[in-house]
C-alpha atoms as a PDB file:
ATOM      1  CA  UNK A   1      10.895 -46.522 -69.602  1.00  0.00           C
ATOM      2  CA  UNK A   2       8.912 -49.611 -70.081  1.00  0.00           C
ATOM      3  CA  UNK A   3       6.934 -50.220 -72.964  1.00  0.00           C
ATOM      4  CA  UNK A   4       3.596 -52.306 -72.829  1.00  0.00           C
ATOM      5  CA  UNK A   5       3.106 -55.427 -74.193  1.00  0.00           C
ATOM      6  CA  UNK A   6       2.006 -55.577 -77.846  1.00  0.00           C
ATOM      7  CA  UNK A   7      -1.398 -56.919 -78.253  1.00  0.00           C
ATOM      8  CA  UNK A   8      -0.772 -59.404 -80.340  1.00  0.00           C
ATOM      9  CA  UNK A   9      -4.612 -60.297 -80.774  1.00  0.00           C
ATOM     10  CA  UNK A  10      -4.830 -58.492 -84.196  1.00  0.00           C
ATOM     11  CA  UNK A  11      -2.008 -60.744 -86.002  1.00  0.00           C
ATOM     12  CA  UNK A  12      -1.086 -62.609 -89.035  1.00  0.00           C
ATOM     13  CA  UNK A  13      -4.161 -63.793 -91.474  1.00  0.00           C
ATOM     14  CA  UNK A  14      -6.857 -62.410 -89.281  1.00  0.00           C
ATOM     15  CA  UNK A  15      -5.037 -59.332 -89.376  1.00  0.00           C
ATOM     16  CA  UNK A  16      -5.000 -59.161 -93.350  1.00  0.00           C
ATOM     17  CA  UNK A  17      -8.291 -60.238 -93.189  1.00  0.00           C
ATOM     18  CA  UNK A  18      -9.706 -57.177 -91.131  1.00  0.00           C
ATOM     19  CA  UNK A  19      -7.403 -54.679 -92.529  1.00  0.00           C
ATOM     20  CA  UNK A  20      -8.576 -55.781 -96.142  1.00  0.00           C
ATOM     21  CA  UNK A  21     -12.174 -55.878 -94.879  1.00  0.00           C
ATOM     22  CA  UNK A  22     -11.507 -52.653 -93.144  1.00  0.00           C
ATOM     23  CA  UNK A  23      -9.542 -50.525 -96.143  1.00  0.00           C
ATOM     24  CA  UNK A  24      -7.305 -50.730 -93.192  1.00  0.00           C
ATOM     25  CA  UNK A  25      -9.760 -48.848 -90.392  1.00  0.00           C
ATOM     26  CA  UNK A  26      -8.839 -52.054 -88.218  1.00  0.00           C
ATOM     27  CA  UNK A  27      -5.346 -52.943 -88.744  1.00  0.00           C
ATOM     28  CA  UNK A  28      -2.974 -49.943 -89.965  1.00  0.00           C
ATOM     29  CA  UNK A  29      -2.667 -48.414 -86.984  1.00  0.00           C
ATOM     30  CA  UNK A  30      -1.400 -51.402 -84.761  1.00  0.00           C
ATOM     31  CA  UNK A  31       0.501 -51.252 -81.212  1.00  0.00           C
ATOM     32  CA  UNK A  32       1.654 -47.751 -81.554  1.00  0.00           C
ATOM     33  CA  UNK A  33       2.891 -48.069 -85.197  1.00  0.00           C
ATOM     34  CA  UNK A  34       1.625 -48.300 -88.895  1.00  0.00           C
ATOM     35  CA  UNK A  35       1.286 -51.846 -90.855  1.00  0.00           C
ATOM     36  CA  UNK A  36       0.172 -52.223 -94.837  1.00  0.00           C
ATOM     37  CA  UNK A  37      -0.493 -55.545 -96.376  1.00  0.00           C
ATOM     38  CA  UNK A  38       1.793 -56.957 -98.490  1.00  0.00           C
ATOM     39  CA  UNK A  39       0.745 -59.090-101.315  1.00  0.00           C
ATOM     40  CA  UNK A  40       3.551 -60.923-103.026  1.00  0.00           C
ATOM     41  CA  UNK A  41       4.324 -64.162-105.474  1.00  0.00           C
ATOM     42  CA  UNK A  42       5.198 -67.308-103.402  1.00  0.00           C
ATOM     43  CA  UNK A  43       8.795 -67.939-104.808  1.00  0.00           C
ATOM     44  CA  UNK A  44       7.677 -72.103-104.902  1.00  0.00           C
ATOM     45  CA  UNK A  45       3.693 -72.072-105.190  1.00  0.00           C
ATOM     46  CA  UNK A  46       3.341 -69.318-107.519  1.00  0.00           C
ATOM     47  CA  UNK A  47       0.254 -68.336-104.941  1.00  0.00           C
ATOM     48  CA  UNK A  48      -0.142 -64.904-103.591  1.00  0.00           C
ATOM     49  CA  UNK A  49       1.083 -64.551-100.057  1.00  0.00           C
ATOM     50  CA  UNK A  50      -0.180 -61.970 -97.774  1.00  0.00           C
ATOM     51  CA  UNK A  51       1.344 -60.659 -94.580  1.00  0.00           C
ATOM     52  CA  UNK A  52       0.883 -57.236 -92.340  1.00  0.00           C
ATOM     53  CA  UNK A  53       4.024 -55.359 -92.121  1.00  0.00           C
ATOM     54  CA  UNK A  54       4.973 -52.551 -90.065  1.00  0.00           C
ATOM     55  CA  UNK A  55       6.234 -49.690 -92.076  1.00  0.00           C
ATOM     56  CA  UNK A  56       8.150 -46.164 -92.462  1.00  0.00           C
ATOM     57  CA  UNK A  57       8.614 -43.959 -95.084  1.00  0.00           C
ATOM     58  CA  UNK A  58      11.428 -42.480 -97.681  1.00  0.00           C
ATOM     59  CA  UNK A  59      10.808 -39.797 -99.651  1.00  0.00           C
ATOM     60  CA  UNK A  60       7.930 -41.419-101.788  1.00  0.00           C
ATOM     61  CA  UNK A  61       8.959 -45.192-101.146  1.00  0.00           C
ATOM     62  CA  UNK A  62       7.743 -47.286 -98.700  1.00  0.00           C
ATOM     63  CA  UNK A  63      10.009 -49.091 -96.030  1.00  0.00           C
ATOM     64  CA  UNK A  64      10.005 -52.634 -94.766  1.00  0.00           C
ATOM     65  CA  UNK A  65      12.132 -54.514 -92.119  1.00  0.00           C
ATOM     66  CA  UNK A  66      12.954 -58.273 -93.083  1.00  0.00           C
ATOM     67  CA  UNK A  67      13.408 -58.979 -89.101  1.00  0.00           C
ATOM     68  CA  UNK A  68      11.150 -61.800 -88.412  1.00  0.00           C
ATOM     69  CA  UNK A  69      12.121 -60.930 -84.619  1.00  0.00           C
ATOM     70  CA  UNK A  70      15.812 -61.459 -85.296  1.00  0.00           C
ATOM     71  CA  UNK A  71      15.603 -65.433 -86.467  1.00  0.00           C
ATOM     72  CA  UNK A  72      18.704 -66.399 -87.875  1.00  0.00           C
ATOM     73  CA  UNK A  73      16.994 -67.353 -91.382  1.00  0.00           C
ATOM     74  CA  UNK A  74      15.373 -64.288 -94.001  1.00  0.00           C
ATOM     75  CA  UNK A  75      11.403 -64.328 -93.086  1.00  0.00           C
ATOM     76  CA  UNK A  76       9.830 -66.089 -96.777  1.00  0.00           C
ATOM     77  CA  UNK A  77       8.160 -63.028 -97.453  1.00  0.00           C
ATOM     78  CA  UNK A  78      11.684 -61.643 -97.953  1.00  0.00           C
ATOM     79  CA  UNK A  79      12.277 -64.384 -99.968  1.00  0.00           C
ATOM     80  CA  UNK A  80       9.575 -64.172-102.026  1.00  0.00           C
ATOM     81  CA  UNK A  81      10.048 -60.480-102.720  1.00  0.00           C
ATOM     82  CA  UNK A  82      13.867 -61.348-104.022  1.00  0.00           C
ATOM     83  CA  UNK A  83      12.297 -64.043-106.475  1.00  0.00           C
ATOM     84  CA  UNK A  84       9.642 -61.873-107.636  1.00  0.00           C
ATOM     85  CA  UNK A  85      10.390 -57.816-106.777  1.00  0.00           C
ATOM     86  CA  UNK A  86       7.023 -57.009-108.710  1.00  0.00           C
ATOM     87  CA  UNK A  87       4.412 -56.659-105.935  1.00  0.00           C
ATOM     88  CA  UNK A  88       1.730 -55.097-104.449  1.00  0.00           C
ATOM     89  CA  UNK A  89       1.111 -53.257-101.183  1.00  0.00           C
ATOM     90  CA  UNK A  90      -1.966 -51.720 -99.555  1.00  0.00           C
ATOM     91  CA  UNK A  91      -1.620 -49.219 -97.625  1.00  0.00           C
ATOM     92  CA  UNK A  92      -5.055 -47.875 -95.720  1.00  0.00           C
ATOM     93  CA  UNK A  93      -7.460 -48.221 -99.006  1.00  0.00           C
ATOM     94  CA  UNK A  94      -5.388 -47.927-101.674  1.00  0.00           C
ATOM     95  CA  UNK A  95      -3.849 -50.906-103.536  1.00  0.00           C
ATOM     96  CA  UNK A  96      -0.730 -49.578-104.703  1.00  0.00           C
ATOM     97  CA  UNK A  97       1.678 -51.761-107.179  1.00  0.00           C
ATOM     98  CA  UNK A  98       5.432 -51.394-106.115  1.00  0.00           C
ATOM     99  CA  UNK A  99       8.685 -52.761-107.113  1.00  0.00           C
ATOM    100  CA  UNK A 100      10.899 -54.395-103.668  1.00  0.00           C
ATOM    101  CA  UNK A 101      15.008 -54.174-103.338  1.00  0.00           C
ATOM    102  CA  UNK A 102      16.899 -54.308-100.672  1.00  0.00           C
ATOM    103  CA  UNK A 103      18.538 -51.377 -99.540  1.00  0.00           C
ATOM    104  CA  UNK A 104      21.995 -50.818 -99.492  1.00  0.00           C
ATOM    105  CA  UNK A 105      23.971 -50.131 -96.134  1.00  0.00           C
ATOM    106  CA  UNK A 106      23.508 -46.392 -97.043  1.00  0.00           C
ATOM    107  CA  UNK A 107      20.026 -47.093 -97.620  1.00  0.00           C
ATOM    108  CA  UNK A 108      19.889 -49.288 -93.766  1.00  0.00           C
ATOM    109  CA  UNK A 109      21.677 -46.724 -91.795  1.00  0.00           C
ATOM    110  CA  UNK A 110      19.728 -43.800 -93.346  1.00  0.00           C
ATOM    111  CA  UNK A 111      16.103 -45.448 -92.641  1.00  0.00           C
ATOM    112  CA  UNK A 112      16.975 -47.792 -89.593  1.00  0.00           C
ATOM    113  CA  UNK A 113      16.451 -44.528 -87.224  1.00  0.00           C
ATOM    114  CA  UNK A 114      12.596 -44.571 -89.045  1.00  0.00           C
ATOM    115  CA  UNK A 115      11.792 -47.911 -88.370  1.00  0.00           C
ATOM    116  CA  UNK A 116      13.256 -48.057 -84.971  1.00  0.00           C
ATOM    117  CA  UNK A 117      10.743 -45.081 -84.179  1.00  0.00           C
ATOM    118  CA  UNK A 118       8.454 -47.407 -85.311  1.00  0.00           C
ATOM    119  CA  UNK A 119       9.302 -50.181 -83.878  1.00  0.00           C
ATOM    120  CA  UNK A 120      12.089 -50.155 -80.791  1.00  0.00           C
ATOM    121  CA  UNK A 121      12.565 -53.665 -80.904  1.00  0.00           C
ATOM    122  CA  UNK A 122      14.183 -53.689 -84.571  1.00  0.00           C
ATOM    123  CA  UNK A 123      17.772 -52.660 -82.379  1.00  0.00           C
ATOM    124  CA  UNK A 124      17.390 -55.722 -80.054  1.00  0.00           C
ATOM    125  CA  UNK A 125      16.628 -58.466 -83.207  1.00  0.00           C
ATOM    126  CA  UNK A 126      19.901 -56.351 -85.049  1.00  0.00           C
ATOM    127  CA  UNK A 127      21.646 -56.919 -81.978  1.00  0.00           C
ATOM    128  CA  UNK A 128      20.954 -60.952 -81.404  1.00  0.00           C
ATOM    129  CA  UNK A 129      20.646 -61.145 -84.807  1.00  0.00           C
ATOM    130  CA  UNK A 130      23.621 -63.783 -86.390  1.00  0.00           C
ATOM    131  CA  UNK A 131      22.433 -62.156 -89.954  1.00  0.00           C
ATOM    132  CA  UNK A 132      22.192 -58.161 -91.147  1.00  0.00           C
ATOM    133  CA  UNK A 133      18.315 -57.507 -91.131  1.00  0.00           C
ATOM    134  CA  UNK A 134      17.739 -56.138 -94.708  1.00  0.00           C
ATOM    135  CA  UNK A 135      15.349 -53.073 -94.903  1.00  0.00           C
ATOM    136  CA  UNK A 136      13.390 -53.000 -98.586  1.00  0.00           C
ATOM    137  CA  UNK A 137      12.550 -50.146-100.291  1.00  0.00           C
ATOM    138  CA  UNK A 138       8.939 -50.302-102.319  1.00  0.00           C
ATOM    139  CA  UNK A 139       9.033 -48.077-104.808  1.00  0.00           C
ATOM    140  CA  UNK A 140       5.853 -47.124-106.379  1.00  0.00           C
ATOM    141  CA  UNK A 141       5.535 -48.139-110.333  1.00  0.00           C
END
């Protein structure tokens, strides 16, 4: 079966931007799948740094793929998150603080089958992939 396209109109700052603006009306729900805004310490500037994710859940944790469409190099939010686990997410209207690790092998092959529901593509960036894609776990503090 061939999937569509994503619409890639809705992306990147704009995308925080309406999604903030929104409490998320315009922006969660996002090419079939769910995205919250992650706001996290810059590991060099000290600045917060803001990107749309798509997401899954386990148990009361929040799920994140550090894909960046199977690069060979961690995506810098990743990066920031290992500097400085202490962040916050949104999720729809709420502002919720978390703490970010990355999951464990058990952790990847129990929540890789969520995420791929999510988001097919996550097997194909695995697959070309030279590194192994870390999922994170947010935990809410």
């Amino acid at each position: 079966m061939l999937r569509a396209m994503p619409d890639f109109s809705l992306f990147g700052d704009d995308h925080v931007q309406k999604y903030e603006e929104t409490a998320g009306k315009v922006g969660h729900d996002w090419n079939g799948t769910s995205c919250l805004v992650l706001r996290a310490k810059g590991r060099k500037s000290g600045e917060t740094r803001k990107v749309p994710l798509i997401y899954g859940r386990d148990g009361d944790n929040y799920v994140v793929v550090a894909s960046k469409g199977g690069a060979p190099e961690h995506p810098g939010w990743y990066k920031n998150l290992v500097a400085h686990p202490k962040v916050e997410i949104q999720v729809w209207g709420e502002v919720i603080p978390v703490t970010a690790h990355t999951g464990t092998a058990e952790d990847k092959q129990r929540v890789w089958p969520t995420m791929v529901a999510q988001w097919p593509d996550y097997d194909s960036y695995q697959t070309r992939s030279p590194r192994d894609i870390p999922v994170v776990l947010l935990k809410p503090r």
